[in-house]
N, C-alpha and C. Protein backbone atom coordinates (compact mmCIF):
# COMPACT_ATOMS: atom_id res chain seq x y z
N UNK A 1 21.71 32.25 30.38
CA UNK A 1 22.13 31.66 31.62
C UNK A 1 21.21 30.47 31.93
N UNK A 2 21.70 29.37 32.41
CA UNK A 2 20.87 27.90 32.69
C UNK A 2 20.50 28.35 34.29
N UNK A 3 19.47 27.57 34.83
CA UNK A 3 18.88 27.34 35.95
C UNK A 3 18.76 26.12 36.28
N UNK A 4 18.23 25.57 37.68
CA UNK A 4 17.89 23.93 37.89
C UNK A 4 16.54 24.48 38.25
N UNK A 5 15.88 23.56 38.41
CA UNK A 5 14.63 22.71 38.66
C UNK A 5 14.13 21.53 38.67
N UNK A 6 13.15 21.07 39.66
CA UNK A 6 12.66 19.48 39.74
C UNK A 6 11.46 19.39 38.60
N UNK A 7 11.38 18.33 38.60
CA UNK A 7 10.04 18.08 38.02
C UNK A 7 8.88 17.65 38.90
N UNK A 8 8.18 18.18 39.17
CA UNK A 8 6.88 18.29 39.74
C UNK A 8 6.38 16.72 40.09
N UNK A 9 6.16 16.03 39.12
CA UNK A 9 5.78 14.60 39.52
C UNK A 9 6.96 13.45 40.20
N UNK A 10 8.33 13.53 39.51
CA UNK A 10 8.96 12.50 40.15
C UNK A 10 9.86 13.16 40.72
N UNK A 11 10.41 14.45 41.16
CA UNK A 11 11.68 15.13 41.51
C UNK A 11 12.82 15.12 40.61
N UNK A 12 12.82 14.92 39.64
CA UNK A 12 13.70 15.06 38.55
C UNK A 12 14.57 16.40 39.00
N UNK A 13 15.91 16.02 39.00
CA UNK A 13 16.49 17.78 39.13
C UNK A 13 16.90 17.65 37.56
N UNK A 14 16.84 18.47 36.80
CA UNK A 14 16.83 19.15 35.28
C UNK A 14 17.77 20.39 35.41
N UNK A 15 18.41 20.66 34.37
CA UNK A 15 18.78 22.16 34.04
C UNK A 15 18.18 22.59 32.60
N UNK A 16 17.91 24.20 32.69
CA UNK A 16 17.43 24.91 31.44
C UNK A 16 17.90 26.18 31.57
N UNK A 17 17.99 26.60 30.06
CA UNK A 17 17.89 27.76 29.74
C UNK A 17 17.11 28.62 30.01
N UNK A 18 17.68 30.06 30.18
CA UNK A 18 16.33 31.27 30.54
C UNK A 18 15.64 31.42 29.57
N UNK A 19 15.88 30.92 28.50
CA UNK A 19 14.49 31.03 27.46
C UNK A 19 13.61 30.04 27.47
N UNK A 20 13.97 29.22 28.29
CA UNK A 20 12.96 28.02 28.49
C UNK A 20 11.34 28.59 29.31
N UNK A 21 11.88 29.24 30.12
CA UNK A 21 10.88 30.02 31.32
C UNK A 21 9.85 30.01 30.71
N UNK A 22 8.71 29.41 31.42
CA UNK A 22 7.30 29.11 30.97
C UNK A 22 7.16 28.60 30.05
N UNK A 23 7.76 28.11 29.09
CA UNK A 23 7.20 26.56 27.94
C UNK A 23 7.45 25.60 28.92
N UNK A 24 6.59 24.59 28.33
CA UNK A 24 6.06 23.16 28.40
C UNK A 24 7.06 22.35 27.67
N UNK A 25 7.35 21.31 28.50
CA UNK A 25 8.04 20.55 27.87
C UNK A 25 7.88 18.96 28.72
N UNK A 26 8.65 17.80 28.04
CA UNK A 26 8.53 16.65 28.89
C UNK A 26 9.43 16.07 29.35
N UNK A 27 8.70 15.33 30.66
CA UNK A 27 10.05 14.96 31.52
C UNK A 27 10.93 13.65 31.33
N UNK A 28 11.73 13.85 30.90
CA UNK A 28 12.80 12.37 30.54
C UNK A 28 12.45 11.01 31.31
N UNK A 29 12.58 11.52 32.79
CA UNK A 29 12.21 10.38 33.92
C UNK A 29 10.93 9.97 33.82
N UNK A 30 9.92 9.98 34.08
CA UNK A 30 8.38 10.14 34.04
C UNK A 30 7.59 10.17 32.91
N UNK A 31 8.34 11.00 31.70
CA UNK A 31 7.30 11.30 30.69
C UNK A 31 6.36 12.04 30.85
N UNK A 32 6.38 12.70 31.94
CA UNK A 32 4.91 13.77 31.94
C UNK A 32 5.24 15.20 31.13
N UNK A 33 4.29 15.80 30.93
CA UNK A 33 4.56 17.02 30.49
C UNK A 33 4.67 18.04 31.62
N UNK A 34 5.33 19.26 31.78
CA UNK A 34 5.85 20.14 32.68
C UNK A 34 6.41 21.39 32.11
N UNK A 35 5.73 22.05 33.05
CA UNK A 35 6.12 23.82 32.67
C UNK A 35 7.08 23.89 33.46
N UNK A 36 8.09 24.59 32.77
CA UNK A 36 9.54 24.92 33.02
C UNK A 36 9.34 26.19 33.39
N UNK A 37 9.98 26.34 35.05
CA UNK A 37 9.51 27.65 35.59
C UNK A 37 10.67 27.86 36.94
N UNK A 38 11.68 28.67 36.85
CA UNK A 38 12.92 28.73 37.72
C UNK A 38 12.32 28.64 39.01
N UNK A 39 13.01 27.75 40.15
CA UNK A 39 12.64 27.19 40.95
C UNK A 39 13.94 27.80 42.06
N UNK A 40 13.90 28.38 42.95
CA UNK A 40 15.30 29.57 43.83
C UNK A 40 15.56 28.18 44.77
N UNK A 41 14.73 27.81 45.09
CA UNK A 41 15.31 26.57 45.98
C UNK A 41 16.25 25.28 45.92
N UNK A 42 16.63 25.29 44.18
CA UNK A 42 17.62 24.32 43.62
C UNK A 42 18.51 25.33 43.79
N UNK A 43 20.25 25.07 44.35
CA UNK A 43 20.76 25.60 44.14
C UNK A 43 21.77 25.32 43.03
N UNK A 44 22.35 26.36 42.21
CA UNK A 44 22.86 25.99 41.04
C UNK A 44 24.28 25.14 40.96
N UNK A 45 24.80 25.21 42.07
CA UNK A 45 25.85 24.63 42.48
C UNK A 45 25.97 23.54 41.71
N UNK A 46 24.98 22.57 42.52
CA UNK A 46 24.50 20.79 41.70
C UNK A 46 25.08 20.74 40.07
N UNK A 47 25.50 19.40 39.89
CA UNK A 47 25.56 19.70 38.54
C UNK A 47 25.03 18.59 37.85
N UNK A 48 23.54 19.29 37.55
CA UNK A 48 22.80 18.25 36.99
C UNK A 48 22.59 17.96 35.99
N UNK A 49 22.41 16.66 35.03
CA UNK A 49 22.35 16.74 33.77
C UNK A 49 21.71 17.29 32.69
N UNK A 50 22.15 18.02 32.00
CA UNK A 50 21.26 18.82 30.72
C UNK A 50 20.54 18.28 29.98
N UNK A 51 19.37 19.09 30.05
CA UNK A 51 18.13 18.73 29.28
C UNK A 51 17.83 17.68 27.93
N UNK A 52 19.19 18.84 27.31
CA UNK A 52 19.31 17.85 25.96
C UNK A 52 19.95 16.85 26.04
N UNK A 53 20.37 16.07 27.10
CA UNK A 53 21.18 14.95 26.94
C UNK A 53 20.26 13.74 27.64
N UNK A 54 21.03 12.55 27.30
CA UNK A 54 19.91 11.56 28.25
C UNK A 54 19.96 11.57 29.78
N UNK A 55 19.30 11.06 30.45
CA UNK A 55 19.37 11.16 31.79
C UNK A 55 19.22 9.64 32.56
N UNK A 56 20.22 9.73 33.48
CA UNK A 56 20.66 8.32 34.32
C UNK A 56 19.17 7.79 34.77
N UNK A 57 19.24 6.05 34.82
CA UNK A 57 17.91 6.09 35.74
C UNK A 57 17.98 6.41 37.14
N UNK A 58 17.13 7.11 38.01
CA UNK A 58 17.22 7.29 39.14
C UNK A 58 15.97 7.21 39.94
N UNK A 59 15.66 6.69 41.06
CA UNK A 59 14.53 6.43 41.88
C UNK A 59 13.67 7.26 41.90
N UNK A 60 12.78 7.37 41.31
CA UNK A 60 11.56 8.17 41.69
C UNK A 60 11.33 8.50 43.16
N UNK A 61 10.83 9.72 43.02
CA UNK A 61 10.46 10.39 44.23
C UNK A 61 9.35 11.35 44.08
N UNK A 62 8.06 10.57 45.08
CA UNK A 62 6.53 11.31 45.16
C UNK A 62 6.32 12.71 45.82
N UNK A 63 6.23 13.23 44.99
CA UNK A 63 6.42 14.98 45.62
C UNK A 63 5.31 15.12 46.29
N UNK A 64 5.45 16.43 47.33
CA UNK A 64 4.65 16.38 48.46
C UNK A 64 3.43 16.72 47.80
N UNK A 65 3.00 17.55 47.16
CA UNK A 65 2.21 18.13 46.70
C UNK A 65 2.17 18.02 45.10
N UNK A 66 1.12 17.70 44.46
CA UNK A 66 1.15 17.71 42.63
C UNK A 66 0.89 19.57 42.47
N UNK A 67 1.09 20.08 41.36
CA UNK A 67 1.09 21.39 41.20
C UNK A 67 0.45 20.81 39.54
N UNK A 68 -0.91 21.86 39.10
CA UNK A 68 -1.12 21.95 38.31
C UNK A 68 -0.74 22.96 37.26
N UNK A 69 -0.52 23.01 36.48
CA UNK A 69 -0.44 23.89 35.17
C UNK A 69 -1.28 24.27 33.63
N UNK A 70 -1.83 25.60 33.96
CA UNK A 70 -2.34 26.01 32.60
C UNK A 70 -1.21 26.01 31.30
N UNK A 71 -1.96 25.08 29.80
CA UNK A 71 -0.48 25.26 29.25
C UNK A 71 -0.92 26.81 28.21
N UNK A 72 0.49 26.89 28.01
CA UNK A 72 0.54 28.74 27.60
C UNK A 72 -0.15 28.61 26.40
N UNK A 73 -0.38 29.96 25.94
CA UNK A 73 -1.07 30.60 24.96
C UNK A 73 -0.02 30.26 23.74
N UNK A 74 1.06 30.71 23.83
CA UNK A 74 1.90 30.55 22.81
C UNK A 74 2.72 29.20 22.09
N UNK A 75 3.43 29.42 21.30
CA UNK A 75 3.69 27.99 20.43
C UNK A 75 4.64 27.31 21.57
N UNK A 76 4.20 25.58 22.05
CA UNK A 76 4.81 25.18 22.12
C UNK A 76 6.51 24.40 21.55
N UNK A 77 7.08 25.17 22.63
CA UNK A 77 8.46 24.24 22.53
C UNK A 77 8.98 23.53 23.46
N UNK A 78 9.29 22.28 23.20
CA UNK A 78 10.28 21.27 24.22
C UNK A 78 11.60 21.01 24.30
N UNK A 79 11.78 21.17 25.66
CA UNK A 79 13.38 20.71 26.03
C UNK A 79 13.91 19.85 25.63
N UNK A 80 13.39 18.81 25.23
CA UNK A 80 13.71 17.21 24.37
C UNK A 80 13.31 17.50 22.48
N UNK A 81 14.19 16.83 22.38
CA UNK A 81 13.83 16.59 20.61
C UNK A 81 13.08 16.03 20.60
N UNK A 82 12.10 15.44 19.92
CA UNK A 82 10.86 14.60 19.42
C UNK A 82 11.27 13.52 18.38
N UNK A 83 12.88 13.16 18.19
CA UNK A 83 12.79 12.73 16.92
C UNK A 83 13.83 11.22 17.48
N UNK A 84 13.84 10.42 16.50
CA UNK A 84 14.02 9.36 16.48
C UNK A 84 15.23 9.17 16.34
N UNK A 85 16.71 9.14 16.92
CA UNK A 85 17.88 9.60 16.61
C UNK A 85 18.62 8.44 15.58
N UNK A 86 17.87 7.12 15.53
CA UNK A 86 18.86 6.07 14.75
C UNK A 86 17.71 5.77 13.99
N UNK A 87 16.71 6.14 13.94
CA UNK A 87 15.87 6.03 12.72
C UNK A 87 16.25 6.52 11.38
N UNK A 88 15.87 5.54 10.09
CA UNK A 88 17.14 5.76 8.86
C UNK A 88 15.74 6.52 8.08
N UNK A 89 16.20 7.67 7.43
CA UNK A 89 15.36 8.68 6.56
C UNK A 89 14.43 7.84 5.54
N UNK A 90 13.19 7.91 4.94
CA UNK A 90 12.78 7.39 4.51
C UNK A 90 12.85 7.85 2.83
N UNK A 91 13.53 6.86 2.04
CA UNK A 91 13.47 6.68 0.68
C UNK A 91 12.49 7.12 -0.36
N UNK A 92 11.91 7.97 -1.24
CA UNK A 92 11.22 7.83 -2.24
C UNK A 92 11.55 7.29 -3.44
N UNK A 93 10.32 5.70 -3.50
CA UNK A 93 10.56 4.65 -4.64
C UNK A 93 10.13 5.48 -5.85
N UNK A 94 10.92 5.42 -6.81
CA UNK A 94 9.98 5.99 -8.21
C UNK A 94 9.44 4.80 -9.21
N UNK A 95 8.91 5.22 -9.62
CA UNK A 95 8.47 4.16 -10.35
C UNK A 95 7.97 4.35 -11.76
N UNK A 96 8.28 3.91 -13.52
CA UNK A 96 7.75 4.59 -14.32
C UNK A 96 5.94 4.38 -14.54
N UNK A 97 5.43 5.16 -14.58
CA UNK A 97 3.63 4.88 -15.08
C UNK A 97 3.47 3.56 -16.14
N UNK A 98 2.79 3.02 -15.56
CA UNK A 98 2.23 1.93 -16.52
C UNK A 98 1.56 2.58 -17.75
N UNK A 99 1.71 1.87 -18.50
CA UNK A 99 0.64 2.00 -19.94
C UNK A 99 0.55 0.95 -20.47
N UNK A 100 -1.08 1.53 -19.94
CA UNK A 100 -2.22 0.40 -20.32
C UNK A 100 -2.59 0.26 -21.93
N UNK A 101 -1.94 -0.79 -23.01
CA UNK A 101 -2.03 -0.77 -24.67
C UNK A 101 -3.58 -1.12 -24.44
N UNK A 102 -4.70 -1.19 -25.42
CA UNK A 102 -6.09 -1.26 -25.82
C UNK A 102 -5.80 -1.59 -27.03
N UNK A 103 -6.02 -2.43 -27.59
CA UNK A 103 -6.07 -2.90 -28.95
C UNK A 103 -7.11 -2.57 -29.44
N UNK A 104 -8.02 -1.81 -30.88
CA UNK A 104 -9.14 -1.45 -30.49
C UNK A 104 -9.73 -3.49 -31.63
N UNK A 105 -10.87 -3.54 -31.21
CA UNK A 105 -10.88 -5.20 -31.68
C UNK A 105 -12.41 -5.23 -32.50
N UNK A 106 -12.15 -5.17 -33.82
CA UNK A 106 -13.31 -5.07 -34.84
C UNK A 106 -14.32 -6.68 -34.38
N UNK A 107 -15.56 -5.90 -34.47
CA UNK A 107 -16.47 -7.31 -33.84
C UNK A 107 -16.48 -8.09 -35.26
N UNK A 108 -16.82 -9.48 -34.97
CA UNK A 108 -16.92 -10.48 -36.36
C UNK A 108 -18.25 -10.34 -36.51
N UNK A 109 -18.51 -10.77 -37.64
CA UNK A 109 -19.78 -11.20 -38.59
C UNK A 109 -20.46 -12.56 -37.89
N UNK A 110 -21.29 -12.39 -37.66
CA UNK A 110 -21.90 -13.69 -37.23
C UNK A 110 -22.29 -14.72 -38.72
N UNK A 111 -22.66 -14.07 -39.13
CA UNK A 111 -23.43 -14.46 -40.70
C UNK A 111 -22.02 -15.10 -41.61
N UNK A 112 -20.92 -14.25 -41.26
CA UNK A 112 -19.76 -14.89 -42.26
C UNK A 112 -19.19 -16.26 -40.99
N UNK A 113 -19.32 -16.15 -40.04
CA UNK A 113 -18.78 -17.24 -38.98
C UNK A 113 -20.09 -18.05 -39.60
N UNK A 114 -20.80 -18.35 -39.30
CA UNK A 114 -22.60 -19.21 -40.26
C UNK A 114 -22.01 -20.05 -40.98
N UNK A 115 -21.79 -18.79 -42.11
CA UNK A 115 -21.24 -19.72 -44.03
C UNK A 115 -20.06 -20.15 -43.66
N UNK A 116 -19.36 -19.66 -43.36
CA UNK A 116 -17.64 -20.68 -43.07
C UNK A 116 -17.95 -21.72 -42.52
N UNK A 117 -18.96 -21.71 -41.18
CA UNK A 117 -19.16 -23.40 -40.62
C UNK A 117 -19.58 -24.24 -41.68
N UNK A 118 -20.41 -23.14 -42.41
CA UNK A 118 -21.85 -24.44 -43.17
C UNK A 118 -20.66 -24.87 -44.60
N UNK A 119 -20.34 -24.40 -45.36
CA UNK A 119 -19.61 -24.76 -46.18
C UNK A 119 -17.80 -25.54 -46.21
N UNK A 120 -17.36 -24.55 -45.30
CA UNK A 120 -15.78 -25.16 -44.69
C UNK A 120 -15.64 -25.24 -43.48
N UNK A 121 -17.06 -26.14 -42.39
CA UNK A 121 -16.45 -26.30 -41.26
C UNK A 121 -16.05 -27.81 -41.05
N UNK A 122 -16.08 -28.81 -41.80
CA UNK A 122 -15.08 -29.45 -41.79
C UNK A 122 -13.67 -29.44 -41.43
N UNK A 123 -13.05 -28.19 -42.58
CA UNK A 123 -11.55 -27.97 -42.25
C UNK A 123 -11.40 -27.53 -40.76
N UNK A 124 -12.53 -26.70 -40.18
CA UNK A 124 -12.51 -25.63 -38.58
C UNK A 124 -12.12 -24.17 -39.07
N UNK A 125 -12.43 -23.96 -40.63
CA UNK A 125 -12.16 -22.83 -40.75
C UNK A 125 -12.82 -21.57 -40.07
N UNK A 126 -14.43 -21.66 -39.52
CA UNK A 126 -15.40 -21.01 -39.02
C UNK A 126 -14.38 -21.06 -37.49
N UNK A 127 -13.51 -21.59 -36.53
CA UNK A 127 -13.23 -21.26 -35.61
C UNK A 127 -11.84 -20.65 -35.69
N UNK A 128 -11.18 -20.92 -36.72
CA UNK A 128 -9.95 -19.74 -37.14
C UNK A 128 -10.44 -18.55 -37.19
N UNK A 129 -11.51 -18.38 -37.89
CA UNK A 129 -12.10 -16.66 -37.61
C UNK A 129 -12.58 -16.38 -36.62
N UNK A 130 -12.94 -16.87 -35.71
CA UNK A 130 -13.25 -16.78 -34.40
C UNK A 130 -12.50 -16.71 -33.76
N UNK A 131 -11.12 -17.06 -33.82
CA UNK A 131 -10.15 -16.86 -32.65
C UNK A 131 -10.02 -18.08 -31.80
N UNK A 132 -10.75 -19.22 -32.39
CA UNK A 132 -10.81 -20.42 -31.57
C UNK A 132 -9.72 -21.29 -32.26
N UNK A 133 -8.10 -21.40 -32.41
CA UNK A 133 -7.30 -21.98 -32.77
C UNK A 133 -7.14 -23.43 -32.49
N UNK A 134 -7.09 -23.89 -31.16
CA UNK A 134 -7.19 -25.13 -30.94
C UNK A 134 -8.17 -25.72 -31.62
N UNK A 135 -9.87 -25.33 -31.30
CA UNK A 135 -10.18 -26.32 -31.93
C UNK A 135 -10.75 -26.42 -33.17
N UNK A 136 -9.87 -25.06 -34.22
CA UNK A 136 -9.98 -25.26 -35.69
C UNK A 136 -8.68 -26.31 -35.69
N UNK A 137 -7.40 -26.31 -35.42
CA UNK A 137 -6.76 -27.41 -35.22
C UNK A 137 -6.68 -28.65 -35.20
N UNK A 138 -8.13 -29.16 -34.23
CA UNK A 138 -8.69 -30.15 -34.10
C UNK A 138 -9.68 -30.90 -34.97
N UNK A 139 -10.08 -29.74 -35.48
CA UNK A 139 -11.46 -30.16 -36.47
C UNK A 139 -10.13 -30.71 -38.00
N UNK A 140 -9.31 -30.06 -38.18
CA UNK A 140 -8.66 -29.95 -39.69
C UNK A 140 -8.09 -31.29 -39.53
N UNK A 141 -6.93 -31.01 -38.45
CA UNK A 141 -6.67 -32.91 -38.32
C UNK A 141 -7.54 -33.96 -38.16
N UNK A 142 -8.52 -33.44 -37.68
CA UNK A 142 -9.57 -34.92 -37.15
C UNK A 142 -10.15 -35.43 -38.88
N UNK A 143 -10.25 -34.00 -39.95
CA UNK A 143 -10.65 -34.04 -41.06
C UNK A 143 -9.46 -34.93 -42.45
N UNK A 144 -8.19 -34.30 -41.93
CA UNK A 144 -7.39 -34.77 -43.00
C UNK A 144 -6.88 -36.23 -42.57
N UNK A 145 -6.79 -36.38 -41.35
CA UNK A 145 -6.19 -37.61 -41.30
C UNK A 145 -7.16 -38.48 -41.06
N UNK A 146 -8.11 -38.45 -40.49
CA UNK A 146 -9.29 -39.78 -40.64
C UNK A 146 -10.73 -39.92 -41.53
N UNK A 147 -10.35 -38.68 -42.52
CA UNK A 147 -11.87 -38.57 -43.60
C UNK A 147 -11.59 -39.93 -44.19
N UNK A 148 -11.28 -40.76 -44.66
CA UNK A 148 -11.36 -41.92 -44.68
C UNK A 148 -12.14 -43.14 -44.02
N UNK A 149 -12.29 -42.60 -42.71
CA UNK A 149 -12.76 -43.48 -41.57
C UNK A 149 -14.45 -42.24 -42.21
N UNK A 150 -15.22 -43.27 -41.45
CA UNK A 150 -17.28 -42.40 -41.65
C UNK A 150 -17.62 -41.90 -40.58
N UNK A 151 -16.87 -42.37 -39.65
CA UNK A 151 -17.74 -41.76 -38.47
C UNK A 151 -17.07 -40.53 -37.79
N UNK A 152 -16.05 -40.71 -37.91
CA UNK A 152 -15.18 -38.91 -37.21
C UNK A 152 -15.49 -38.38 -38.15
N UNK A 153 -15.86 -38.43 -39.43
CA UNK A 153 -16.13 -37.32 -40.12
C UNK A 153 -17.52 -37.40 -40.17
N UNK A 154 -18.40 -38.29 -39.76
CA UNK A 154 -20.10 -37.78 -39.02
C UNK A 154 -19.98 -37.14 -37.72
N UNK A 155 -19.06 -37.48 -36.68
CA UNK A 155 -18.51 -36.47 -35.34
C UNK A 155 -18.40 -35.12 -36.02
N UNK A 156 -17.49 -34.65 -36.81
CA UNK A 156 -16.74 -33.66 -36.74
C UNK A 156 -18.28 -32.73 -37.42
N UNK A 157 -19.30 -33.53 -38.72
CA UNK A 157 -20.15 -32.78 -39.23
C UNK A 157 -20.92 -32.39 -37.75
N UNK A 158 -21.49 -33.27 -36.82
CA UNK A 158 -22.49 -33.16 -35.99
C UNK A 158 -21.88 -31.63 -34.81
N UNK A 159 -20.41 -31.67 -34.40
CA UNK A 159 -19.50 -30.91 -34.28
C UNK A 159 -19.77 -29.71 -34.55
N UNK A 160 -19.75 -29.42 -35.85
CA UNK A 160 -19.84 -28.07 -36.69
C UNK A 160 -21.33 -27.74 -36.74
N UNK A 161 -22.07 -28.21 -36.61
CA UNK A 161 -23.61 -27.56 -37.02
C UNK A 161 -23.84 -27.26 -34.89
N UNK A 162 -23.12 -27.93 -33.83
CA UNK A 162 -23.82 -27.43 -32.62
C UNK A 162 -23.03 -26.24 -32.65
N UNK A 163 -21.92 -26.76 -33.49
CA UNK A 163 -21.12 -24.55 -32.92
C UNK A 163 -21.92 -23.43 -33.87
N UNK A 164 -22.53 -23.98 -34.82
CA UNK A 164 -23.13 -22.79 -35.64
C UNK A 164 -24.20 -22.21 -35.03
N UNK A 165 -24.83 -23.25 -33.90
CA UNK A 165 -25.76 -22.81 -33.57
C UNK A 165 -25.67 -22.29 -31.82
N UNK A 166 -24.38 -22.76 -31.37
CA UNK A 166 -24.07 -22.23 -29.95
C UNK A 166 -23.32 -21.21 -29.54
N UNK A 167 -22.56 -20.96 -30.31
CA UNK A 167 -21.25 -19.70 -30.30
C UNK A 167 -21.76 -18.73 -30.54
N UNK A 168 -21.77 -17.58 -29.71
CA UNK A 168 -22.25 -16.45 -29.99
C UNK A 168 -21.13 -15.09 -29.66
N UNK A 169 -20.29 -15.41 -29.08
CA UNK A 169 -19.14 -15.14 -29.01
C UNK A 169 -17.61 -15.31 -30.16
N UNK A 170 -16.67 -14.69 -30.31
CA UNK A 170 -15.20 -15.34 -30.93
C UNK A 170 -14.53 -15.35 -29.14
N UNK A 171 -13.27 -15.73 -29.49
CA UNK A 171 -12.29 -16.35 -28.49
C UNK A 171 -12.10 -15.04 -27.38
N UNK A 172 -12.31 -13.85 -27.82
CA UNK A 172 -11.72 -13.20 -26.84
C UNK A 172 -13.01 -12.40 -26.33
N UNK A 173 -14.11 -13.16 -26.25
CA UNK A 173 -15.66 -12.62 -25.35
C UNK A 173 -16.09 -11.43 -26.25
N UNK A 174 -15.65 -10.97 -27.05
CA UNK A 174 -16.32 -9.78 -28.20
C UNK A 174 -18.31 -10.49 -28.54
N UNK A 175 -18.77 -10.36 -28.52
CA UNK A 175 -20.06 -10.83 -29.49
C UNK A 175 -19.69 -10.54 -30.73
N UNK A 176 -20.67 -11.40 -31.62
CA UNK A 176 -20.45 -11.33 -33.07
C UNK A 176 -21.15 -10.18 -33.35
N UNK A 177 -21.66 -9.58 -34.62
CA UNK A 177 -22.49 -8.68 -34.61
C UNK A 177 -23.32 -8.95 -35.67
């Protein structure tokens, strides 16, 4: 069987269920929280709007007296839903796991990178084993097409003896060993 009652802070007239009696719940108008507790002085006649539905705006009204409330021992339940009625369910993205490849990467010879400069670094063969492509590239053309000319091929020697002695690394930051 439903009952009426106000709400304590703004006069809200409400209807509830007899199982409502003594839970806590909140007030549509106001937003306060309020213990739901049959009130003989509403008469049931009124026909006021139900709990679970929305409620018209209507003028607040300062009650004579505030009434405090201990809230109960037991599990709260509210006269209102708590939930978001046009809010859209939230999706779980899947996604497959990455995998991370590791190449495992044998360190070079420092000593064989050395003799390749000192004997074939003319061609830039000492930076092909290194992983330095461009500028074995550079060294081979600068070699085949202008060894003719003396001085790019005194560049390219002067070239090859600072990398023999500066590179301590190949192309992809490994040290030599």
């Amino acid at each position: 069987m439903s009952f009426n009652f106000n709400c304590p802070y703004c006069g809200q007239l409400m209807n509830a269920e007899d199982a409502w009696i003594g839970k806590e719940s909140q007030c549509p108008t106001c937003g306060k929280k309020i213990l739901i507790q049959k009130n003989d002085a509403v008469p049931n006649a009124i026909q006021p709007t139900p709990v679970n539905q929305p409620f018209p705006a209507q003028q607040t009204q300062q009650p004579a007296q505030q009434q405090v409330y201990a809230q109960p021992q037991q599990q709260q339940v509210y006269a209102q839903p708590q939930q978001q009625v046009y809010a859209q369910p939230q999706q779980q993205v899947y996604t497959q796991p990455q995998q991370q490849q590791v190449y495992a990467q044998s360190a070079k010879s420092r000593i064989v990178y050395i003799l390749l400069a000192f004997f074939l670094g003319g061609l830039g063969i000492h930076n092909f084993y290194a992983g330095y492509t461009g500028r074995g590239i550079t060294q081979l053309l600068i070699t085949v097409l202008l060894a003719w000319l003396v001085i790019p091929a005194i560049a390219v020697g002067i070239w090859v003896i600072i990398e023999m002695i500066v590179i301590r690394k190949d192309a992809s930051g490994v040290p030599f060993n």
